[in-house]
Protein backbone atom coordinates (compact mmCIF):
# COMPACT_ATOMS: atom_id res chain seq x y z
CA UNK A 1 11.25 4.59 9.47
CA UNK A 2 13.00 6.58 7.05
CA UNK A 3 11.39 8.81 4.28
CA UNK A 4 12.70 6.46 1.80
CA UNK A 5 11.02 3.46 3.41
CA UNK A 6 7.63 5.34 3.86
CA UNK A 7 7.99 5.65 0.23
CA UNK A 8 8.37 2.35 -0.58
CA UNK A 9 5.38 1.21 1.92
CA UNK A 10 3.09 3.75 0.23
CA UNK A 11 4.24 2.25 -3.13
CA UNK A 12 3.46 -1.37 -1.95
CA UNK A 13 0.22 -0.60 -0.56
CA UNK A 14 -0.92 1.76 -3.31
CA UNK A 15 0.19 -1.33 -6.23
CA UNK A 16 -2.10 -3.73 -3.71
CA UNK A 17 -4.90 -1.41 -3.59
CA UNK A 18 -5.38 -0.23 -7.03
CA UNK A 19 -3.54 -2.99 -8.80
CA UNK A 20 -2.17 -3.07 -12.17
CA UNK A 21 -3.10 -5.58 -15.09
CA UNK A 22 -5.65 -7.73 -13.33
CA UNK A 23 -7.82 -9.67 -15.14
CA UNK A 24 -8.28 -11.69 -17.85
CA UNK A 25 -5.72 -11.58 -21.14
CA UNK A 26 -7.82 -9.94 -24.39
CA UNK A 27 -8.18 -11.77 -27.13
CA UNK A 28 -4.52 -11.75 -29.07
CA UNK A 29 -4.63 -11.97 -32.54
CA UNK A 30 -1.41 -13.72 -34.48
CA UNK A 31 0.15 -13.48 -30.77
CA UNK A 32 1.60 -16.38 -29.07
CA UNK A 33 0.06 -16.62 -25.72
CA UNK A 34 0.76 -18.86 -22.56
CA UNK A 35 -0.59 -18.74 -19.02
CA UNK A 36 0.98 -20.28 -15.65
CA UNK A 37 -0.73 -20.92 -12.21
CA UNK A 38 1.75 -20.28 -8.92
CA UNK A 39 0.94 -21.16 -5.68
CA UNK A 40 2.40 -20.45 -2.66
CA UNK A 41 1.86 -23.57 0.33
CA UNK A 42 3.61 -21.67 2.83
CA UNK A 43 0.58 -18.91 2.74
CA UNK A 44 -1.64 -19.76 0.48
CA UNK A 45 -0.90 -17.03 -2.10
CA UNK A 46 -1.60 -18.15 -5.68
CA UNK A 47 -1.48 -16.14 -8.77
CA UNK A 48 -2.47 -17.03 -12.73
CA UNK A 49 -0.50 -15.12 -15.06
CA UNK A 50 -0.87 -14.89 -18.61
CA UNK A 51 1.06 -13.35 -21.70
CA UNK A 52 0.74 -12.38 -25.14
CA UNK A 53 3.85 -12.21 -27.49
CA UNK A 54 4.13 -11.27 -31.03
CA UNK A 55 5.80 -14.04 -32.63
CA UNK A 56 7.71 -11.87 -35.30
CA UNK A 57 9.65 -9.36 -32.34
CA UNK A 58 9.29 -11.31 -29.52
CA UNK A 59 7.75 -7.84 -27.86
CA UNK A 60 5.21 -8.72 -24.73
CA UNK A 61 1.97 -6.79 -26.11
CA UNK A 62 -0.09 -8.14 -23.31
CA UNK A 63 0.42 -9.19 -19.93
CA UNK A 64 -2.73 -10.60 -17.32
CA UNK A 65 -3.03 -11.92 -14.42
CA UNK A 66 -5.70 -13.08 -11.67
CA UNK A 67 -4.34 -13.72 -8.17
CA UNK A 68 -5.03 -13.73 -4.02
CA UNK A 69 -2.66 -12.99 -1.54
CA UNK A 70 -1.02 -10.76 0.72
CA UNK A 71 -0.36 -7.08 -0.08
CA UNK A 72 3.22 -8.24 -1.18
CA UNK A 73 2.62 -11.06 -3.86
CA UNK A 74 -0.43 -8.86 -4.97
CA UNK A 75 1.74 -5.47 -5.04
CA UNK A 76 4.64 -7.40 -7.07
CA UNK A 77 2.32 -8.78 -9.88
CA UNK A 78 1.11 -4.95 -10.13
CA UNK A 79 4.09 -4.02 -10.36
CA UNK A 80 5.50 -6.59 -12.92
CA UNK A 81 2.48 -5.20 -15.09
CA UNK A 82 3.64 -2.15 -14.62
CA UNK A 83 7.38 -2.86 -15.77
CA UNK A 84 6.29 -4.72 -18.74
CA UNK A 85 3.93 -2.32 -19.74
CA UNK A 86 5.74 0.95 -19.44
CA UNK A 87 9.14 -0.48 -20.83
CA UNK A 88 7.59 -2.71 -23.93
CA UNK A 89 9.76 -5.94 -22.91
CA UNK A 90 10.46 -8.66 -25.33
CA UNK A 91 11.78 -11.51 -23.87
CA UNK A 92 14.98 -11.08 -23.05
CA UNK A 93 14.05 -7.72 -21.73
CA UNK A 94 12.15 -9.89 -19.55
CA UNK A 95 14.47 -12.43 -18.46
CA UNK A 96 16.81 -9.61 -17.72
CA UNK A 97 14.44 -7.88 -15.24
CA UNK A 98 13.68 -11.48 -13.97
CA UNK A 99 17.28 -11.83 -13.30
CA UNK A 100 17.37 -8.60 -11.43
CA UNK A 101 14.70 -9.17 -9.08
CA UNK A 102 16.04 -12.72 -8.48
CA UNK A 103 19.03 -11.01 -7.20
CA UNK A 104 17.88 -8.08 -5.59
CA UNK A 105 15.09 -10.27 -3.52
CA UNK A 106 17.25 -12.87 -2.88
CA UNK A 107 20.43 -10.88 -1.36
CA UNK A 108 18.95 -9.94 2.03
CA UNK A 109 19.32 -6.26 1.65
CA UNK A 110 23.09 -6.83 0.58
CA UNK A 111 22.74 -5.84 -2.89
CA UNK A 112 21.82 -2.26 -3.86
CA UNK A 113 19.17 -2.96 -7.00
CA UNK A 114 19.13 -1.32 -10.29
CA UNK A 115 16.54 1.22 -10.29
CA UNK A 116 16.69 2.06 -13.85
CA UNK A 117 16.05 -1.26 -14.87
CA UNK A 118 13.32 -2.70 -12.07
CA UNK A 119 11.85 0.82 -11.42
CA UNK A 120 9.07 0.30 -8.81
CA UNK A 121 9.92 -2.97 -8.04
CA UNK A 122 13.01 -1.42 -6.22
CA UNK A 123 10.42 -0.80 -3.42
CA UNK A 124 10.43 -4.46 -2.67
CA UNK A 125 13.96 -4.36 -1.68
CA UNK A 126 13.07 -4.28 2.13
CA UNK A 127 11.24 -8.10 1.59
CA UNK A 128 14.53 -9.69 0.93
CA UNK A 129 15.26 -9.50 4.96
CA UNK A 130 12.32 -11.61 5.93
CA UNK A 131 12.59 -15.03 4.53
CA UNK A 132 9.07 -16.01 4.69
CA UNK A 133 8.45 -13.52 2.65
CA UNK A 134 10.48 -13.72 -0.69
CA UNK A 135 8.27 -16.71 -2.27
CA UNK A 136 5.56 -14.04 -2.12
CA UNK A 137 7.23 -11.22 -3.97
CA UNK A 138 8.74 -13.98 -6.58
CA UNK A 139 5.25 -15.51 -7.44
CA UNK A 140 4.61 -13.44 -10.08
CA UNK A 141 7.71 -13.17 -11.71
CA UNK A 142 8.05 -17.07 -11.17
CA UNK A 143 4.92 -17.28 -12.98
CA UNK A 144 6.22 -14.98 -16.05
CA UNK A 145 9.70 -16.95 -15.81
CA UNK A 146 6.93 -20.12 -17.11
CA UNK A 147 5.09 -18.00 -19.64
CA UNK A 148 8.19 -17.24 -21.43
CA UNK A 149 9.60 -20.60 -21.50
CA UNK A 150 6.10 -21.58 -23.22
CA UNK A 151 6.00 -19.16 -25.67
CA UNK A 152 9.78 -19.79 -26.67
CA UNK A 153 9.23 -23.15 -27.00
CA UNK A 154 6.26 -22.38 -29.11
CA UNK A 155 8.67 -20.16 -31.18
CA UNK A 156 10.88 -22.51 -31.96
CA UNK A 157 8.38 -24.87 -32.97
CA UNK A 158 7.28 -22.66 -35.76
């Protein structure tokens, strides 16, 4: 295993340990919120995400989520949370990153991911090569991919 790799393991294992925005979504005031079960049948995995958006910027001011699963789907939410946190996404800063991961997860190690714009997430690279595996790094992000398609159809209710 190369250092590189090792890093990415501890990464994985450290976002599965000590996880990043579990729990429940706080109470948003004037934010438009929206929450999204995924579930994996393949291996059980299942994951409820929720958001809070301000309605005026489109900014994600809060992002939740409540989930079982393997170290992978578990590591990827934390590190979703992470992303969203650290880099106060709006939406299409979301659907961007989205888009990214898509790619990167979906190439089989063929594509070489933007680290600048997926940071951590980078370290899931390595699932891409094992099939079975890429529903259970998506499962968050499918789940946020839902949020976001509630809250802009609330937005252009309004």
């Amino acid at each position: 295993m190369s250092a590189l790799d090792g890093l990415y393991q501890e990464v994985i294992l450290d976002h599965s340990k000590r996880p990043i925005g579990k729990g429940e979504l706080e109470a948003a005031v004037d934010a438009l919120t929206a929450s999204h079960h995924e579930f994996n049948p393949s291996c059980g995995d299942e994951i409820d995400l929720s958001i809070a958006v301000d309605p005026a910027t489109g900014k994600i001011s809060q992002l939740a989520w409540e989930g079982q699963g393997c170290s992978i789907s578990m590591a990827s939410a934390s590190i979703l949370s992470q992303l969203v946190r650290d880099d106060d996404l709006t939406i299409a800063g979301a659907h961007e990153r989205i888009a990214a991961f898509r790619e990167m997860i979906q190439s089989r190690g063929a594509e070489e991911p933007d680290e600048e714009l997926l940071g951590d997430a980078v370290a899931l690279q390595g699932v891409s090569k094992f099939v079975m595996r890429v529903k259970c790094a998506m499962l968050g992000w499918v789940a946020l991919e839902a949020d976001l398609k509630q809250v802009e159809a609330k937005r252009a209710a309004a």
